[in-house]
C-alpha atoms as a PDB file:
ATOM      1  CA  UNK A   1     -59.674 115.783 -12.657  1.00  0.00           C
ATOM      2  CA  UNK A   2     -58.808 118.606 -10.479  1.00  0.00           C
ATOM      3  CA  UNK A   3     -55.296 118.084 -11.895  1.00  0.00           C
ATOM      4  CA  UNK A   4     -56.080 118.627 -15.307  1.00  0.00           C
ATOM      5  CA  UNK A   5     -58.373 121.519 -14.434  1.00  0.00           C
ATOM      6  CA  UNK A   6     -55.424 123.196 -13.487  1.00  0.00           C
ATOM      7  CA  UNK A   7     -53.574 122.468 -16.375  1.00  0.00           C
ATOM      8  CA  UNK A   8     -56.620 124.095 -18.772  1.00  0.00           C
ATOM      9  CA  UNK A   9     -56.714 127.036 -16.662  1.00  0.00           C
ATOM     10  CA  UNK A  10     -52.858 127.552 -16.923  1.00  0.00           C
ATOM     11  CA  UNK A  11     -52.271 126.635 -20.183  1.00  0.00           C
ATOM     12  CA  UNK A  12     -55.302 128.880 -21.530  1.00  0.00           C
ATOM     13  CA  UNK A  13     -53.937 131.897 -19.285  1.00  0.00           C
ATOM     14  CA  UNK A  14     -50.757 131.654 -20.998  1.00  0.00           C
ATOM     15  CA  UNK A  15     -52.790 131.645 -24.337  1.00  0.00           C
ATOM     16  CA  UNK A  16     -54.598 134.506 -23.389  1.00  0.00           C
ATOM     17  CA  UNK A  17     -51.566 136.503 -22.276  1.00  0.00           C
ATOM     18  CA  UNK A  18     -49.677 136.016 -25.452  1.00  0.00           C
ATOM     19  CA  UNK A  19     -52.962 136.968 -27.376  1.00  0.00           C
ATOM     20  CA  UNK A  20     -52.900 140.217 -24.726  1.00  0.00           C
ATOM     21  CA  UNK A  21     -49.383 140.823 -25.557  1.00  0.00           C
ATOM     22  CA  UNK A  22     -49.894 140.848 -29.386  1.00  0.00           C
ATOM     23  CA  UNK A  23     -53.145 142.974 -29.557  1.00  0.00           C
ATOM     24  CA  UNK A  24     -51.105 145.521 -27.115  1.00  0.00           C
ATOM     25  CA  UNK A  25     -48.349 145.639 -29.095  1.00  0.00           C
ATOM     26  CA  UNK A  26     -51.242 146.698 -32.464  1.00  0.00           C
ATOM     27  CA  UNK A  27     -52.317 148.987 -30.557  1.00  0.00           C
ATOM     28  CA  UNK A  28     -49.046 151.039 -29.621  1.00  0.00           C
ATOM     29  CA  UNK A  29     -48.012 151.102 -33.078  1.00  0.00           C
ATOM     30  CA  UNK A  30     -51.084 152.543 -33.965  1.00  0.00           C
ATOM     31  CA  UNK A  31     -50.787 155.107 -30.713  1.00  0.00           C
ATOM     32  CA  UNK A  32     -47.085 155.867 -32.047  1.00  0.00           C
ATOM     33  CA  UNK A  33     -48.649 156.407 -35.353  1.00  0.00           C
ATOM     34  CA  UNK A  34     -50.993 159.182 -33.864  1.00  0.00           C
ATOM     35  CA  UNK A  35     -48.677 161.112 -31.193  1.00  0.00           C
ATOM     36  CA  UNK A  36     -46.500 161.636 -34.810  1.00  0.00           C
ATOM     37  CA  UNK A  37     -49.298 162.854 -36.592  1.00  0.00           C
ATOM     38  CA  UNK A  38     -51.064 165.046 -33.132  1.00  0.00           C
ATOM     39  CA  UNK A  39     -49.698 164.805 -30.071  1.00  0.00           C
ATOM     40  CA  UNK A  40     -48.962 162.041 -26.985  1.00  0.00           C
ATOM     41  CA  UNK A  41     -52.050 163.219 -24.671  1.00  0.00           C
ATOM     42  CA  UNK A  42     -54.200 163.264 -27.885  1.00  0.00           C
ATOM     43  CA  UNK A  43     -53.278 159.472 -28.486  1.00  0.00           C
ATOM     44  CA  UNK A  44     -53.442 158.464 -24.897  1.00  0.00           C
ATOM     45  CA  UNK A  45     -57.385 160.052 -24.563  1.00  0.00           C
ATOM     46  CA  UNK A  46     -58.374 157.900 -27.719  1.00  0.00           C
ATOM     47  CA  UNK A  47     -57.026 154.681 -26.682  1.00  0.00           C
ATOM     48  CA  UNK A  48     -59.135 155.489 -23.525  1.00  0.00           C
ATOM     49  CA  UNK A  49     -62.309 157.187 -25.024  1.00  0.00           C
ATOM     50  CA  UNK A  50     -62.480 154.845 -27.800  1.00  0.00           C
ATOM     51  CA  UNK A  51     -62.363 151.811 -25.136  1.00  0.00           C
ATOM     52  CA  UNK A  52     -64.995 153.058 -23.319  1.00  0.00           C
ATOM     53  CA  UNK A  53     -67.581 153.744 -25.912  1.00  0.00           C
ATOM     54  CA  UNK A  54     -66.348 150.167 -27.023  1.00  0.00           C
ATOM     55  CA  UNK A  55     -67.315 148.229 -23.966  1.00  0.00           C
ATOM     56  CA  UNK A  56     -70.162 151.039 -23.111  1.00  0.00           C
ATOM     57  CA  UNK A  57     -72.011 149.884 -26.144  1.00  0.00           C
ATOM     58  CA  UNK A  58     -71.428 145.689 -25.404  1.00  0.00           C
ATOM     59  CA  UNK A  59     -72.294 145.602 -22.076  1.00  0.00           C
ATOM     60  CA  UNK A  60     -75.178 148.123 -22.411  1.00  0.00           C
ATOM     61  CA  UNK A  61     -78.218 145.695 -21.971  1.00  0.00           C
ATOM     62  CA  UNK A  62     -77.209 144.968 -18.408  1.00  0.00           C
ATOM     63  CA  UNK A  63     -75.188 148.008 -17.647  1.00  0.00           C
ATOM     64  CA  UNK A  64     -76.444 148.034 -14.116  1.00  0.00           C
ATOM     65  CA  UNK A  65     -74.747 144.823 -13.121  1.00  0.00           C
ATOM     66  CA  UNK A  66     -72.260 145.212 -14.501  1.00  0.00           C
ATOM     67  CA  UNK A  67     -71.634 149.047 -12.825  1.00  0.00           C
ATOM     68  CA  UNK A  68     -71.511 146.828  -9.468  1.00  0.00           C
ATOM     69  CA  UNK A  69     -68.170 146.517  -7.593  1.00  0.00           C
ATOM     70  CA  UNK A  70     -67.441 144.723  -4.472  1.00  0.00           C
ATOM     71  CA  UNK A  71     -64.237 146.674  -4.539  1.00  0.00           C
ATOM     72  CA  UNK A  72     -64.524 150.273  -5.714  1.00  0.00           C
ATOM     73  CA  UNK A  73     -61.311 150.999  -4.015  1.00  0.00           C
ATOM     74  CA  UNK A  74     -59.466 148.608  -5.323  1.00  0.00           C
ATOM     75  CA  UNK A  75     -61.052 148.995  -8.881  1.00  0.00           C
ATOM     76  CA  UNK A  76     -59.808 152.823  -8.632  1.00  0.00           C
ATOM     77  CA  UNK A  77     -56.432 152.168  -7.599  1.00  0.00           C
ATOM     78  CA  UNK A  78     -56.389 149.818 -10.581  1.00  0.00           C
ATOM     79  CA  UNK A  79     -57.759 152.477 -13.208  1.00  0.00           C
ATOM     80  CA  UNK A  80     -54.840 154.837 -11.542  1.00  0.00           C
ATOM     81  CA  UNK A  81     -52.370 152.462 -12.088  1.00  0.00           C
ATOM     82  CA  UNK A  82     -53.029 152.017 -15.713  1.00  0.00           C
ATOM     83  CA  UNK A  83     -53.612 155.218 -16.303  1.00  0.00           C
ATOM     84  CA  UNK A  84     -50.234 156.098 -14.682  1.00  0.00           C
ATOM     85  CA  UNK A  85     -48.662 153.083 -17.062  1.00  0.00           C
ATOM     86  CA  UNK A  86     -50.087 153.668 -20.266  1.00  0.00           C
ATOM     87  CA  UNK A  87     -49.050 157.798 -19.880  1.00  0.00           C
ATOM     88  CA  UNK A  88     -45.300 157.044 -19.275  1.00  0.00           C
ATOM     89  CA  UNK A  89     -44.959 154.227 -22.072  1.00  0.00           C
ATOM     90  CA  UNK A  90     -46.820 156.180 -24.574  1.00  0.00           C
ATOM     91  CA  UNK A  91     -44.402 159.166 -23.699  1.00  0.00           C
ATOM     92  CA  UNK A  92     -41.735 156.490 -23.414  1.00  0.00           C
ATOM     93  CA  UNK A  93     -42.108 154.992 -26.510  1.00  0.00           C
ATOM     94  CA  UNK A  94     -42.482 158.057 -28.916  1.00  0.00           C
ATOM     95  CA  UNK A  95     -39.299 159.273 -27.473  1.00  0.00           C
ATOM     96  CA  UNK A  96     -36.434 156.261 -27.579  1.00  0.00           C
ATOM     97  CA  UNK A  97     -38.606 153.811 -29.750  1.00  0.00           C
ATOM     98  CA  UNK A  98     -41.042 150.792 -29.600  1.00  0.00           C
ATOM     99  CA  UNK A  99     -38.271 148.409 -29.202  1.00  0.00           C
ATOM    100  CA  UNK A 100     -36.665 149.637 -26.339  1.00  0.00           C
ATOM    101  CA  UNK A 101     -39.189 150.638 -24.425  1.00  0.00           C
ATOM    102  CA  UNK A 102     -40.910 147.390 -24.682  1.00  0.00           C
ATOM    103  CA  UNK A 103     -37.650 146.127 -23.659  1.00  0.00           C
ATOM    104  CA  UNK A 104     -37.448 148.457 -20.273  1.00  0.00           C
ATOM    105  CA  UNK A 105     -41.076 147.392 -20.072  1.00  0.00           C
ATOM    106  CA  UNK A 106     -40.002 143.939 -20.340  1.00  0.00           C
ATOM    107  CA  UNK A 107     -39.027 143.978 -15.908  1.00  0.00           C
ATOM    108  CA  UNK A 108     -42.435 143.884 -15.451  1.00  0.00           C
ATOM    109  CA  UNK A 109     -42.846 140.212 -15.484  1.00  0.00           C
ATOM    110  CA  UNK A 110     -39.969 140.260 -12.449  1.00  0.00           C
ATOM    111  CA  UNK A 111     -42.177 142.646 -10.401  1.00  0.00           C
ATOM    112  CA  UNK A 112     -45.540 140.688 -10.948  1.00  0.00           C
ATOM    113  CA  UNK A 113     -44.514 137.402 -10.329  1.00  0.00           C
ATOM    114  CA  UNK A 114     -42.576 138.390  -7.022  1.00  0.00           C
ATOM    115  CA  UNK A 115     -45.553 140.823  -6.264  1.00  0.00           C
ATOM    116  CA  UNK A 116     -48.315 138.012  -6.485  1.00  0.00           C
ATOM    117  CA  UNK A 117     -46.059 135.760  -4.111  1.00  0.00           C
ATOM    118  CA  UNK A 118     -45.679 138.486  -1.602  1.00  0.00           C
ATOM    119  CA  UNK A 119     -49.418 140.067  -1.913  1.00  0.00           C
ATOM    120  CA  UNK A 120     -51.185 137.188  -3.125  1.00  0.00           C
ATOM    121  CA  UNK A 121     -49.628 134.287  -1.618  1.00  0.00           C
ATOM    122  CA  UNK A 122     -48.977 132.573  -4.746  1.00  0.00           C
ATOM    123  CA  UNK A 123     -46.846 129.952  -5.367  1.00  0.00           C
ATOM    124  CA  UNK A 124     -43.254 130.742  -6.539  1.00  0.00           C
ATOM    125  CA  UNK A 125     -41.158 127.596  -7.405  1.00  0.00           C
ATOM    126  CA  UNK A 126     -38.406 126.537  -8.820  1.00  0.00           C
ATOM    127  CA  UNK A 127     -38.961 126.373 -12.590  1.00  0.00           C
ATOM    128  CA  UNK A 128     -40.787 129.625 -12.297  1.00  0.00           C
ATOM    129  CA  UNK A 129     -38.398 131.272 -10.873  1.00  0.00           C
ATOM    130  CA  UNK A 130     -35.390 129.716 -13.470  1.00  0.00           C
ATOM    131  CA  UNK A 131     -37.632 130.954 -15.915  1.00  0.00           C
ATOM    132  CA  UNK A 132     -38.296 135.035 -14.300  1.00  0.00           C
ATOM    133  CA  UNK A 133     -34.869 134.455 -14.054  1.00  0.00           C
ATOM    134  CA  UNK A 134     -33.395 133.714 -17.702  1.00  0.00           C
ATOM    135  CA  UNK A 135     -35.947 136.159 -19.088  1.00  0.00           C
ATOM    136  CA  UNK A 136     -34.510 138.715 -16.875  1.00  0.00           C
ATOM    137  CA  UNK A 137     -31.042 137.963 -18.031  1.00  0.00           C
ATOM    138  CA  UNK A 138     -32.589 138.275 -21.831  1.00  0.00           C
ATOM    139  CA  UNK A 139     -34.257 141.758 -20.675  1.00  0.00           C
ATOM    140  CA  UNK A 140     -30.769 142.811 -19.490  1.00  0.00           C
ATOM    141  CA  UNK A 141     -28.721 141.903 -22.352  1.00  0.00           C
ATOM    142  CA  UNK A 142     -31.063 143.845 -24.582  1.00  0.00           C
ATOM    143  CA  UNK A 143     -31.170 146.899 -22.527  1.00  0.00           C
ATOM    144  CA  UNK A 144     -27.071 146.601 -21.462  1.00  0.00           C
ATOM    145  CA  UNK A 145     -27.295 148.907 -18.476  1.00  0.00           C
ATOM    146  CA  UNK A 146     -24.932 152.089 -19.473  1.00  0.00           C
ATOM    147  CA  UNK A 147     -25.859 152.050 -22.489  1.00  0.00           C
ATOM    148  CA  UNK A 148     -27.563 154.904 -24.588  1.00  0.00           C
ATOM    149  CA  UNK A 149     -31.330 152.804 -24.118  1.00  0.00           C
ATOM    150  CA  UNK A 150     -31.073 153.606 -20.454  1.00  0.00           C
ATOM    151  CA  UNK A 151     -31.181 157.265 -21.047  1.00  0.00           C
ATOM    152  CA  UNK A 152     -33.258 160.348 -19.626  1.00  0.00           C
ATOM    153  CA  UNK A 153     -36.038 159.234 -21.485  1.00  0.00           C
ATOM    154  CA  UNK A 154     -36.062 155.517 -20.343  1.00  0.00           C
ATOM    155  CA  UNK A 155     -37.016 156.364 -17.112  1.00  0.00           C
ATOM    156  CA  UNK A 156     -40.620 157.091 -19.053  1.00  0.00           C
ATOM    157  CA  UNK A 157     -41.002 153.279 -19.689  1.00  0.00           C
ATOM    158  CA  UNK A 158     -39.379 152.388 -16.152  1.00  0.00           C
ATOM    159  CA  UNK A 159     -41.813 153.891 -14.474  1.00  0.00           C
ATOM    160  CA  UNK A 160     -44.790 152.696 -16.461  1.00  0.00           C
ATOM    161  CA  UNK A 161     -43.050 148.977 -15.804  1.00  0.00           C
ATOM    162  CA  UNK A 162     -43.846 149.864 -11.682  1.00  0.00           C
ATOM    163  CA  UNK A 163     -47.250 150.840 -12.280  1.00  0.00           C
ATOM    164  CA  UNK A 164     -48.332 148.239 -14.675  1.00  0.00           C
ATOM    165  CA  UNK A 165     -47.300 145.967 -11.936  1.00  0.00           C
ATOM    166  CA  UNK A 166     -49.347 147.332  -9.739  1.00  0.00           C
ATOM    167  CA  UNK A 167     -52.505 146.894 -11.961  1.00  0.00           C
ATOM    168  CA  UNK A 168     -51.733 143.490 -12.770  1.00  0.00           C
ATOM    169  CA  UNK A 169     -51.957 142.534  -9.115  1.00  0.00           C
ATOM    170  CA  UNK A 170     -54.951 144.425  -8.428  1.00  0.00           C
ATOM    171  CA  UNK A 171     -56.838 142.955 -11.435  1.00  0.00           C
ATOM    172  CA  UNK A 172     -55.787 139.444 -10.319  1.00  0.00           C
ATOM    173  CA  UNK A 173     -57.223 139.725  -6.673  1.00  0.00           C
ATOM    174  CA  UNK A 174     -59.983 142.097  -7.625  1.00  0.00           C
ATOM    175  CA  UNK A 175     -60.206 139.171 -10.786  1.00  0.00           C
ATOM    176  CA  UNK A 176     -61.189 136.842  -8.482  1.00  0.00           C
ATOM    177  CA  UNK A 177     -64.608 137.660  -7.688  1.00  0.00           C
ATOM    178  CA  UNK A 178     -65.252 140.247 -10.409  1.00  0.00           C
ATOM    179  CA  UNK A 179     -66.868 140.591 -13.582  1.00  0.00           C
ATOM    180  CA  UNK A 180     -63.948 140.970 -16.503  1.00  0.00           C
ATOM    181  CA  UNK A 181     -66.544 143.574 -18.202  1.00  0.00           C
ATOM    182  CA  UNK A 182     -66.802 145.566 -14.757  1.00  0.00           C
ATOM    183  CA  UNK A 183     -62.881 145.742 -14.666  1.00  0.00           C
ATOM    184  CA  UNK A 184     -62.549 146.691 -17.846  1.00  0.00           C
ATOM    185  CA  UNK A 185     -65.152 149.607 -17.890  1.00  0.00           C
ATOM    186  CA  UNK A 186     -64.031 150.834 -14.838  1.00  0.00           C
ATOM    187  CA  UNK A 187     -60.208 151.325 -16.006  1.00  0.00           C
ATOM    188  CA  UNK A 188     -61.468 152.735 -19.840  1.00  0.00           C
ATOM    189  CA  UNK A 189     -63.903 155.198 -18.185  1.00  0.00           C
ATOM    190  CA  UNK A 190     -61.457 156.720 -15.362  1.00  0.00           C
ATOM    191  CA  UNK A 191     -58.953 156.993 -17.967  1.00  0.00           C
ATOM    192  CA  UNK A 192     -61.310 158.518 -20.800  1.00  0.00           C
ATOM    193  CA  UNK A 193     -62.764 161.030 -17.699  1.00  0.00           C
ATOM    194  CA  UNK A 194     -59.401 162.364 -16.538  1.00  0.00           C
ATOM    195  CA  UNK A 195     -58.049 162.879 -20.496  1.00  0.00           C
ATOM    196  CA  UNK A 196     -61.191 164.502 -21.467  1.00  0.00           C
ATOM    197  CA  UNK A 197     -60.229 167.409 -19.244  1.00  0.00           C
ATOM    198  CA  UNK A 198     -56.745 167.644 -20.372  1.00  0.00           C
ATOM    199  CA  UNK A 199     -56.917 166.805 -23.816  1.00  0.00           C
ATOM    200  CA  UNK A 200     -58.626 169.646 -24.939  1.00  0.00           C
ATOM    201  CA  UNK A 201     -54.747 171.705 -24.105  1.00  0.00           C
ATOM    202  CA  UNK A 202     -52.416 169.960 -26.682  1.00  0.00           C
ATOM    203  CA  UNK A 203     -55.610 169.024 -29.375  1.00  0.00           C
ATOM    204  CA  UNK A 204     -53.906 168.888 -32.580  1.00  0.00           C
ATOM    205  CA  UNK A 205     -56.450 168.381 -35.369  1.00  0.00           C
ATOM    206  CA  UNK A 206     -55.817 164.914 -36.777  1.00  0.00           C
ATOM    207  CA  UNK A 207     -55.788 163.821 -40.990  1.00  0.00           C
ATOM    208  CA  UNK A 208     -57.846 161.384 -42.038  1.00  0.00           C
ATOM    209  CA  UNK A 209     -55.052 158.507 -41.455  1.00  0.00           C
ATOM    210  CA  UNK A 210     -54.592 159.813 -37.475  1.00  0.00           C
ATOM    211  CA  UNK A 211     -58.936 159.893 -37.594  1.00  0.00           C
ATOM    212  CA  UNK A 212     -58.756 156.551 -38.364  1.00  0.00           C
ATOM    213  CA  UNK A 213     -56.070 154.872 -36.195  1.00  0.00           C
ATOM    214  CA  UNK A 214     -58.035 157.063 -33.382  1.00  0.00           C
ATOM    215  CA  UNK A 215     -61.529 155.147 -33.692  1.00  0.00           C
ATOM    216  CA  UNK A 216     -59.327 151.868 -34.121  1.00  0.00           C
ATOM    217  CA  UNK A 217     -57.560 152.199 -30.670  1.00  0.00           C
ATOM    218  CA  UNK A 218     -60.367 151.611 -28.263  1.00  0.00           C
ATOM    219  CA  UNK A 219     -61.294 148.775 -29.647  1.00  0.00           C
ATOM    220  CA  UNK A 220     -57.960 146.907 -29.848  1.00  0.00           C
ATOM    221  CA  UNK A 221     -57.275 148.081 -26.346  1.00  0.00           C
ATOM    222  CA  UNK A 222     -60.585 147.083 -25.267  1.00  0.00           C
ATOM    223  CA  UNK A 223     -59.988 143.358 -27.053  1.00  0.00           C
ATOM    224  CA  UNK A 224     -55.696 143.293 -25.050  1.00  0.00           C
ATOM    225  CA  UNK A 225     -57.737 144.507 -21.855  1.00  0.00           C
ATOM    226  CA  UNK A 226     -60.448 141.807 -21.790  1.00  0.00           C
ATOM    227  CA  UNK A 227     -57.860 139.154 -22.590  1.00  0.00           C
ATOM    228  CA  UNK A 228     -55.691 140.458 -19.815  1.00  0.00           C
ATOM    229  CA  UNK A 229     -58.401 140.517 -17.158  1.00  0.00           C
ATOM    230  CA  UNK A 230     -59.339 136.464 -18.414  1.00  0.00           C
ATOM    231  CA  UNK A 231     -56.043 135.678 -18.272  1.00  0.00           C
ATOM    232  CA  UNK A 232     -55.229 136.718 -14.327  1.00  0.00           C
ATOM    233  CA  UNK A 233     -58.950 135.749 -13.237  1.00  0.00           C
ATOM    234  CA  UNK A 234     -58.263 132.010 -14.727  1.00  0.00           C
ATOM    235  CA  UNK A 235     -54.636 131.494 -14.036  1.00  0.00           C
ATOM    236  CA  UNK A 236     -51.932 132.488 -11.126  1.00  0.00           C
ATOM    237  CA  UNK A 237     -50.256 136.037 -12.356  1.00  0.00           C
ATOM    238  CA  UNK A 238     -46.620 134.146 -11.598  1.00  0.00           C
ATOM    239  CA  UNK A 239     -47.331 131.674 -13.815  1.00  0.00           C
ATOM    240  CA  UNK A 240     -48.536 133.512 -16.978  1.00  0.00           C
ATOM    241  CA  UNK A 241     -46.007 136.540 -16.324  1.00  0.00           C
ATOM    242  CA  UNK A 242     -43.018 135.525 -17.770  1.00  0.00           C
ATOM    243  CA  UNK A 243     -45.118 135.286 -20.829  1.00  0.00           C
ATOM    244  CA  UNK A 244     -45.823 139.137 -21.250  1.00  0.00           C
ATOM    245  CA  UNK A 245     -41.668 139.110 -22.670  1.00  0.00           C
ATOM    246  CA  UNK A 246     -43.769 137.667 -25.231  1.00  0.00           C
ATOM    247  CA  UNK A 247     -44.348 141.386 -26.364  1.00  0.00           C
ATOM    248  CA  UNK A 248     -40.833 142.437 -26.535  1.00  0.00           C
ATOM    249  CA  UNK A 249     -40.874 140.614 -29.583  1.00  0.00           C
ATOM    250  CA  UNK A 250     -43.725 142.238 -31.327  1.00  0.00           C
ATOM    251  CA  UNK A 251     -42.206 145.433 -30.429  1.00  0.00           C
ATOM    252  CA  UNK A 252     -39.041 144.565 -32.596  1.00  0.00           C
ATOM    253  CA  UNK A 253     -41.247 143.375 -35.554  1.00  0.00           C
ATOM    254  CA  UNK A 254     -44.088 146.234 -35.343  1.00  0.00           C
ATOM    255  CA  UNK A 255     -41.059 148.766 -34.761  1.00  0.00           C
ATOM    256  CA  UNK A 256     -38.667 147.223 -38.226  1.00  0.00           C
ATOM    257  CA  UNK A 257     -41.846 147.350 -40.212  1.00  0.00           C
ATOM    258  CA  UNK A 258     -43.698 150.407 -39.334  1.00  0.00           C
ATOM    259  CA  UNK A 259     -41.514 152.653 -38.222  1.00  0.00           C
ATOM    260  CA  UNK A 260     -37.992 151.101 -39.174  1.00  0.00           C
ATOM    261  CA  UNK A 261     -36.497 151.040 -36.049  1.00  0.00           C
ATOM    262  CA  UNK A 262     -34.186 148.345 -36.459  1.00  0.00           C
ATOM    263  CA  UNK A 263     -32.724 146.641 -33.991  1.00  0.00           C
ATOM    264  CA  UNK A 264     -29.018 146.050 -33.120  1.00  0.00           C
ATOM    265  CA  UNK A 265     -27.753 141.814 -32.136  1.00  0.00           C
ATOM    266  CA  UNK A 266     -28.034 142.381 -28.764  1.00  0.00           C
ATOM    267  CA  UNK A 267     -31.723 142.865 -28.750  1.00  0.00           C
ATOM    268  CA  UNK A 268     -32.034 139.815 -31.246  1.00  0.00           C
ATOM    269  CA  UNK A 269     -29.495 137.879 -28.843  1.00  0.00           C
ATOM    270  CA  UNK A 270     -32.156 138.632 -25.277  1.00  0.00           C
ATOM    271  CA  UNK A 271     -35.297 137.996 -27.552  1.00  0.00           C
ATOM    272  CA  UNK A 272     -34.142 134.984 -28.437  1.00  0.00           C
ATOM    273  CA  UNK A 273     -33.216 134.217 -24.439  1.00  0.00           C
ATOM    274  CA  UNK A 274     -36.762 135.369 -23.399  1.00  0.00           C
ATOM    275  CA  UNK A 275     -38.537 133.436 -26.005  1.00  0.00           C
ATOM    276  CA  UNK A 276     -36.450 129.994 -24.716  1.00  0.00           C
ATOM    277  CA  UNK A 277     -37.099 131.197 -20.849  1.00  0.00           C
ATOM    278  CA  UNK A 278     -41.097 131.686 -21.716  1.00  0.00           C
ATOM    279  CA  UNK A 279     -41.200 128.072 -23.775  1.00  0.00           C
ATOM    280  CA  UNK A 280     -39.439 126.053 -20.886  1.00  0.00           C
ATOM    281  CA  UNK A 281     -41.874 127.550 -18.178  1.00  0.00           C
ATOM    282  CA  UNK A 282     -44.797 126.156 -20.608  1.00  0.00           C
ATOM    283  CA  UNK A 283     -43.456 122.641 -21.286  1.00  0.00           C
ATOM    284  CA  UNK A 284     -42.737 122.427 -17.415  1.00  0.00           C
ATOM    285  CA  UNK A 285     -45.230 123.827 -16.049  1.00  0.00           C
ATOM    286  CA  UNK A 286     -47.537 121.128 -18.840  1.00  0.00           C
ATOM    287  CA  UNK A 287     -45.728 118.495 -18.236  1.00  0.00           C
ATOM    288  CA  UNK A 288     -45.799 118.302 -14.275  1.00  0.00           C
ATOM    289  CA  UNK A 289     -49.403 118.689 -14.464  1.00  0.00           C
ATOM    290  CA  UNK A 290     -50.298 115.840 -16.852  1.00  0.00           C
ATOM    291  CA  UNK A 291     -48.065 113.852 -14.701  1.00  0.00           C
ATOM    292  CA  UNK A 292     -50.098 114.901 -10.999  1.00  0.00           C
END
């Protein structure tokens, strides 16, 4: 029984971080979308101000309980981290593409499994770490160190990749004991408080179509957010992170059809490696559990 407890848990985190991966990647299409049609700082306060009046308004009958941390600390390093993440990719993204910043992005799952097994004490084996390890070589092959997507401007998304990191292992030992809605109000609210003050310096006024997108934002990042937090509270961070490459591929698609940033083989070539890597971690990871 315990057995196949632990195969729910896993197999539903990995569900929930490929539903995280896809509502993230809406959501920075729409931000993209924006920053054209205002400015970065202008997108980055409404993904944050529009998450917080999101989960402001569906946690408000027991807002009190949900205000209570056992960690404050670590639930403000975690909002700084994110905040520090989302700034850099946003900036990242808008300057050498969805695509390839996703695909800088993409180390992240390197850093948070090998984080959680050095901060957490979780688990690293064998098949997890074939599978961090072909994804990696798919990363690489897309972004072909020396090439013109590791320019200037990708150190934006390389930096975001750090301090994601960091907030994925924070929400995963914080996750532990936490309310997800007390997580998640924490990060919108820190983020929505420190843009507020800076926003008001590069306001552009937005069109109706940037309006829109705006009001949208918070709530689809609220939605990624929530499944995020699930996802690391029910399942070891090592084992659902090689399953964030997952988003990689949304970039591609959200980036041909919205903004027609097309892609050249070699990015089709490491997609197609990562997408392998993350299905062999699942049917191993499945398939030693049903047999325990």
């Amino acid at each position: 029984m315990i057995a196949k407890s632990k195969l729910s848990k896993t197999g539903f985190g990995i569900l929930l971080m490929i539903t995280t991966m896809f509502f993230f990647s809406v959501m920075d299409s729409m931000a993209k979308e924006v920053a054209n049609r205002t400015d970065t700082v202008v997108a980055i306060w409404a993904r944050y101000a529009g998450q917080t009046v999101v989960v402001a308004v569906l946690v408000a009958p027991r807002m009190k309980s949900v205000l209570k941390t056992g960690y404050p600390g670590l639930q403000l390093l975690r909002s700084i981290f994110l905040l520090i993440a989302t700034t850099f990719f946003f900036f990242g993204f808008v300057s050498i593409g969805l695509a390839n910043a996703a695909a800088i992005m993409s180390l992240n799952p390197v850093l948070i499994t090998l984080g959680a097994a050095l901060i957490l004490g979780e688990r690293f084996g064998v098949r997890r770490a074939i599978g961090v390890g072909a994804a990696l070589i798919g990363a690489i092959i897309i972004i072909r160190p020396g090439s013109e997507v590791f320019s200037r401007d990708a150190m934006l998304p390389l930096c975001a990749t750090v301090a994601y990191s960091g907030y994925a292992i924070t929400t995963r030992f914080v996750g532990r004991d936490e309310d997800p809605w007390t997580s998640l109000l924490y990060t919108a609210a820190f983020g929505a408080l420190v843009l507020s003050a800076i926003v008001p310096f590069f306001w552009v006024r937005p069109d109706f179509t940037a309006a829109v997108l705006m009001m949208c934002l918070g709530s689809v990042g609220a939605i990624g957010h929530f499944c995020l937090i699930r996802a690391l509270m029910i399942a070891e961070a090592s084992a659902i992170a090689p399953f964030s490459y997952v988003g990689l591929i949304f970039a591609i698609f959200w980036g041909m059809v919205l903004f027609g940033e097309y892609p050249d083989a070699f990015t089709y070539l490491g997609a197609l490696v990562i997408v392998i890597a993350g299905i062999y971690v699942w049917h191993r990871e499945s398939r030693t559990a049903r047999s325990n």
